[in-house]
N, C-alpha and C. Protein backbone atom coordinates (compact mmCIF):
# COMPACT_ATOMS: atom_id res chain seq x y z
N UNK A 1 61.17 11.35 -87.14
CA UNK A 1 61.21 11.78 -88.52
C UNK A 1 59.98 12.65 -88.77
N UNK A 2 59.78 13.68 -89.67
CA UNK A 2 59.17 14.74 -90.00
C UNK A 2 58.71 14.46 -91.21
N UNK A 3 57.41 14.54 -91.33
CA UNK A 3 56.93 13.89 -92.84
C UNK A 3 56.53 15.99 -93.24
N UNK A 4 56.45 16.27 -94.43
CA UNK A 4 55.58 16.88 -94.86
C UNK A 4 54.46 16.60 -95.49
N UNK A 5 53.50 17.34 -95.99
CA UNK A 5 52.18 17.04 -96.58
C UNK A 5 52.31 16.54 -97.78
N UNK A 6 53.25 17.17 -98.77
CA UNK A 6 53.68 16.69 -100.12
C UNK A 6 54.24 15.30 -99.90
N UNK A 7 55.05 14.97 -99.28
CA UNK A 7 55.43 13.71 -98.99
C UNK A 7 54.95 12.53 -98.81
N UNK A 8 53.71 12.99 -97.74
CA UNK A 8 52.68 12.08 -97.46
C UNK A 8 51.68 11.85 -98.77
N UNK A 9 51.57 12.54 -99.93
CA UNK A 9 50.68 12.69 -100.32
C UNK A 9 51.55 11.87 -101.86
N UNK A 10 52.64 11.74 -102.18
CA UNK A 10 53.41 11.53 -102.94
C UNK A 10 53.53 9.90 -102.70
N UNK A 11 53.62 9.66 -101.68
CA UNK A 11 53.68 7.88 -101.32
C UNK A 11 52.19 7.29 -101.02
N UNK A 12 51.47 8.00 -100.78
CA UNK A 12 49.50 7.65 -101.19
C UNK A 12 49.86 7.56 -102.52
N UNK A 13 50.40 8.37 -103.71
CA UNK A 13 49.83 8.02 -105.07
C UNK A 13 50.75 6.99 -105.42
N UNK A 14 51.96 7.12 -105.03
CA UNK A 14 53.06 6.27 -105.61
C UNK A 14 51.91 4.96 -104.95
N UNK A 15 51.35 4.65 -103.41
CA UNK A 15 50.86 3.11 -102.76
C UNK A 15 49.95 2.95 -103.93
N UNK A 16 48.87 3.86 -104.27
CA UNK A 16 48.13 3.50 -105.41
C UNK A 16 48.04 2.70 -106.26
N UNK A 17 49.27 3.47 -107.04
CA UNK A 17 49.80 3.30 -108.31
C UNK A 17 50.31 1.85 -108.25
N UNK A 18 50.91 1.34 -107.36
CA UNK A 18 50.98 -0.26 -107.07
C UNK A 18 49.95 -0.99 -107.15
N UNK A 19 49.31 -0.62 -105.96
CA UNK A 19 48.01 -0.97 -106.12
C UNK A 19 46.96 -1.60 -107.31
N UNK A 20 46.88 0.10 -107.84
CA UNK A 20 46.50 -0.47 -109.31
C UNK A 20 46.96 -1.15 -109.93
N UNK A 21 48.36 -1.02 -110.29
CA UNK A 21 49.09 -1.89 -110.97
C UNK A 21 49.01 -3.76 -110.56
N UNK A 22 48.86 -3.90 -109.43
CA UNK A 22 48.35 -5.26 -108.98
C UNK A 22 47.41 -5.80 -108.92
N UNK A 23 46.45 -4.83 -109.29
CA UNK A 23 45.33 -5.38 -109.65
C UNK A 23 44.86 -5.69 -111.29
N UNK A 24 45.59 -4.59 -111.63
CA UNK A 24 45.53 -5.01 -113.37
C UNK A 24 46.49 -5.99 -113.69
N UNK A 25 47.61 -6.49 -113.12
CA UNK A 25 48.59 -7.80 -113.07
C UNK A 25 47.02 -8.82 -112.83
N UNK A 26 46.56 -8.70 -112.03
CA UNK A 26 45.56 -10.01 -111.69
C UNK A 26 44.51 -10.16 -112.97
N UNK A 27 44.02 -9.22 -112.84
CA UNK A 27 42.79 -9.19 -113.93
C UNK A 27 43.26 -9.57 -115.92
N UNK A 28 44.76 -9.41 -115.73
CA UNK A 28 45.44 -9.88 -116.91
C UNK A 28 45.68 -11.26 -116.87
N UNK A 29 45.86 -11.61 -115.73
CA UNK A 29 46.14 -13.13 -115.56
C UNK A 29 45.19 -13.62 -115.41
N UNK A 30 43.88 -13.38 -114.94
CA UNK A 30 42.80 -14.24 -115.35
C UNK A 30 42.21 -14.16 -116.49
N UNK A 31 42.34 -13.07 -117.08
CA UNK A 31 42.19 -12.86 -118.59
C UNK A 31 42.99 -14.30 -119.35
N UNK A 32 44.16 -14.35 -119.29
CA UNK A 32 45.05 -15.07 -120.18
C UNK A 32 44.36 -16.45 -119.46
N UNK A 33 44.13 -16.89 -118.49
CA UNK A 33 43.75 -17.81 -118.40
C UNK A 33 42.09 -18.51 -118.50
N UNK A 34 41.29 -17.33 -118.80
CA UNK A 34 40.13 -17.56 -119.05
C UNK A 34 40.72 -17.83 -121.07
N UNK A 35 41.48 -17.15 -121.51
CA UNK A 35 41.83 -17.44 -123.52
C UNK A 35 42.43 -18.80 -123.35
N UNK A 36 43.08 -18.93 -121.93
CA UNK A 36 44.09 -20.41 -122.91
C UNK A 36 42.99 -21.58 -122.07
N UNK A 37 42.09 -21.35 -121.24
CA UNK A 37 40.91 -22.73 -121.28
C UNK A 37 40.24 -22.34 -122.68
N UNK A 38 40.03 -21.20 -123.33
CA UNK A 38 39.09 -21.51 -124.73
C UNK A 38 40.28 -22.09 -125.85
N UNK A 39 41.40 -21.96 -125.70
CA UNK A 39 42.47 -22.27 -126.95
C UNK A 39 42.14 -23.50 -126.56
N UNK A 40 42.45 -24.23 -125.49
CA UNK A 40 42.40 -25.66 -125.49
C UNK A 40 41.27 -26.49 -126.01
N UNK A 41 40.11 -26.02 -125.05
CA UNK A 41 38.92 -26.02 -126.16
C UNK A 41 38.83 -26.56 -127.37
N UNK A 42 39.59 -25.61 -128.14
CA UNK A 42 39.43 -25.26 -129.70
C UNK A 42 40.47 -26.01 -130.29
N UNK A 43 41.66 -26.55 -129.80
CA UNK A 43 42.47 -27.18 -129.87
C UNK A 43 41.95 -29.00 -130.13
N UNK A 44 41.23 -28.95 -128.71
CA UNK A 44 40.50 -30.31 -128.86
C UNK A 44 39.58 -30.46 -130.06
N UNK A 45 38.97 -29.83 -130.64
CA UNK A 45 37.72 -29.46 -131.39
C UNK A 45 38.51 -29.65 -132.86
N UNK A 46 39.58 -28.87 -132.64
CA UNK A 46 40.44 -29.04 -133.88
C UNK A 46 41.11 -30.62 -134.61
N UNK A 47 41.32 -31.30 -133.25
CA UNK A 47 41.38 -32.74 -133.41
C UNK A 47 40.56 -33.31 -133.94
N UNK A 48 39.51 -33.60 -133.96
CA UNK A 48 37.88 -34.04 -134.19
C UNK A 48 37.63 -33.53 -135.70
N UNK A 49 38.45 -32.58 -136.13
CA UNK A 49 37.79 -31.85 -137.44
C UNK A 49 39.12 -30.85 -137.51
N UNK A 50 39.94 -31.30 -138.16
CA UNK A 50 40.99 -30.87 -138.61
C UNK A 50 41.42 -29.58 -139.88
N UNK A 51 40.43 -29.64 -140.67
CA UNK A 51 40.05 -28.82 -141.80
C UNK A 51 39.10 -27.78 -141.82
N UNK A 52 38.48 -27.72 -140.25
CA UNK A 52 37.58 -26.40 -140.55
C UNK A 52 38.33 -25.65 -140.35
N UNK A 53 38.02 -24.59 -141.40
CA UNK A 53 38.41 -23.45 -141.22
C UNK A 53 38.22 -22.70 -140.51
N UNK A 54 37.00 -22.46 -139.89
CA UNK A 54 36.30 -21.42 -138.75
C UNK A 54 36.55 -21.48 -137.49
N UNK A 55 37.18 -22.89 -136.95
CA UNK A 55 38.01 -23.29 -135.92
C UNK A 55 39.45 -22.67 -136.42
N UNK A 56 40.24 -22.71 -137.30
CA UNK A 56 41.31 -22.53 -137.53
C UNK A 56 41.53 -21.19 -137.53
N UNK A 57 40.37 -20.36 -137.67
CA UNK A 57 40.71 -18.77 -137.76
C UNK A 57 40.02 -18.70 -136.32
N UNK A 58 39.22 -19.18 -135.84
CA UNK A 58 39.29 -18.55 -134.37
C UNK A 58 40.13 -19.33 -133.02
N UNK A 59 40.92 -20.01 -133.96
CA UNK A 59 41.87 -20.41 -132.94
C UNK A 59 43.34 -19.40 -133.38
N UNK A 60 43.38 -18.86 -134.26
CA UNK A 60 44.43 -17.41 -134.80
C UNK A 60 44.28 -16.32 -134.52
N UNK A 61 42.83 -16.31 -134.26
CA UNK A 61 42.51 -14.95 -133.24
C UNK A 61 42.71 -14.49 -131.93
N UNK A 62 42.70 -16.52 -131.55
CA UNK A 62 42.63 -16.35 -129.69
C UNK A 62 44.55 -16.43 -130.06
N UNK A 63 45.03 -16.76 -130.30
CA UNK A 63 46.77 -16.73 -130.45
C UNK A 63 46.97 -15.25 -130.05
N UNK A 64 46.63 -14.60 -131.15
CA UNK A 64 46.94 -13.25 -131.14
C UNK A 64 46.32 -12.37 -129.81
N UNK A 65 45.05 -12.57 -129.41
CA UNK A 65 44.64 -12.01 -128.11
C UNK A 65 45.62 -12.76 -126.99
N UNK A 66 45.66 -13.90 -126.72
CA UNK A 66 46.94 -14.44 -125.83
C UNK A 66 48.31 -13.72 -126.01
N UNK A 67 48.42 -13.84 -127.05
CA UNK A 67 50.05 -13.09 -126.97
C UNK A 67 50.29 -11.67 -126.56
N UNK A 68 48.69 -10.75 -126.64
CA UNK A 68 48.79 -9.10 -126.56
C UNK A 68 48.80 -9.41 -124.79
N UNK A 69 47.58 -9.94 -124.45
CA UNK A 69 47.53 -10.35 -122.91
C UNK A 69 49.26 -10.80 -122.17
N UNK A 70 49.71 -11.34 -122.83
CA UNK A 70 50.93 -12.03 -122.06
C UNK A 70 52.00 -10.77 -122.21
N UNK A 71 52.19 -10.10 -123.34
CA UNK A 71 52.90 -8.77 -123.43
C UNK A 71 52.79 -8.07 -122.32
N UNK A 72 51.45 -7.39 -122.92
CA UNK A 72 50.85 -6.72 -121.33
C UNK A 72 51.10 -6.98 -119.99
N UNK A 73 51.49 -8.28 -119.85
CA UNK A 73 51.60 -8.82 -118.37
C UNK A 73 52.68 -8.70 -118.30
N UNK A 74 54.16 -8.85 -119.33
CA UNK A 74 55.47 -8.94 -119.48
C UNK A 74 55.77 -7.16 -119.25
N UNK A 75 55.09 -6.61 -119.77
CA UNK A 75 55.24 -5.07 -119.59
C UNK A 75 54.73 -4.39 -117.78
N UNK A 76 54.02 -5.10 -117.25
CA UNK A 76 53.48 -4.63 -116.27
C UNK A 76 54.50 -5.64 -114.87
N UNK A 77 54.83 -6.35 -115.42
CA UNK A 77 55.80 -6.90 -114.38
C UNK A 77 57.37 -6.42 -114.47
N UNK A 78 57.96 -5.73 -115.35
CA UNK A 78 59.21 -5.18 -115.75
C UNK A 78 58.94 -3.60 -115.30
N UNK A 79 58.03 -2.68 -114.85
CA UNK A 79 57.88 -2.17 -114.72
C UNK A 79 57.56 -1.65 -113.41
């Protein structure tokens, strides 16, 4: 088989582009799992003291950063 230069050079970016892409799959998943050891955290904390508020809004913040993270990961694996 006969490669040309474009060819060769077309499946280097396409290997890349995996590449990258598997590495930002990883770095998302330790992301989401470095937020859901702090949700739990805050979860426990929330037990102990049920009515703070300042727990309750930064446990609505980490929700919302978890859910963009898990998107992201849902988008990068369908893809």
């Amino acid at each position: 088989m006969v490669f040309k230069t474009a060819d060769v050079g077309k499946a280097a970016v396409l290997g890349f582009g995996k590449k990258r892409s598997m590495m930002e799959l990883q770095n998302l998943q330790e992301a989401l799992k470095v937020e859901i050891q702090i949700h739990q955290k805050l979860v426990s904390q929330m037990k102990q003291d049920p009515q703070n508020a300042d727990l309750k809004l930064q446990l609505r913040d980490l929700q919302a950063k978890i859910t963009a993270l898990s998107e992201r990961q849902n988008q990068l694996t369908l893809s």
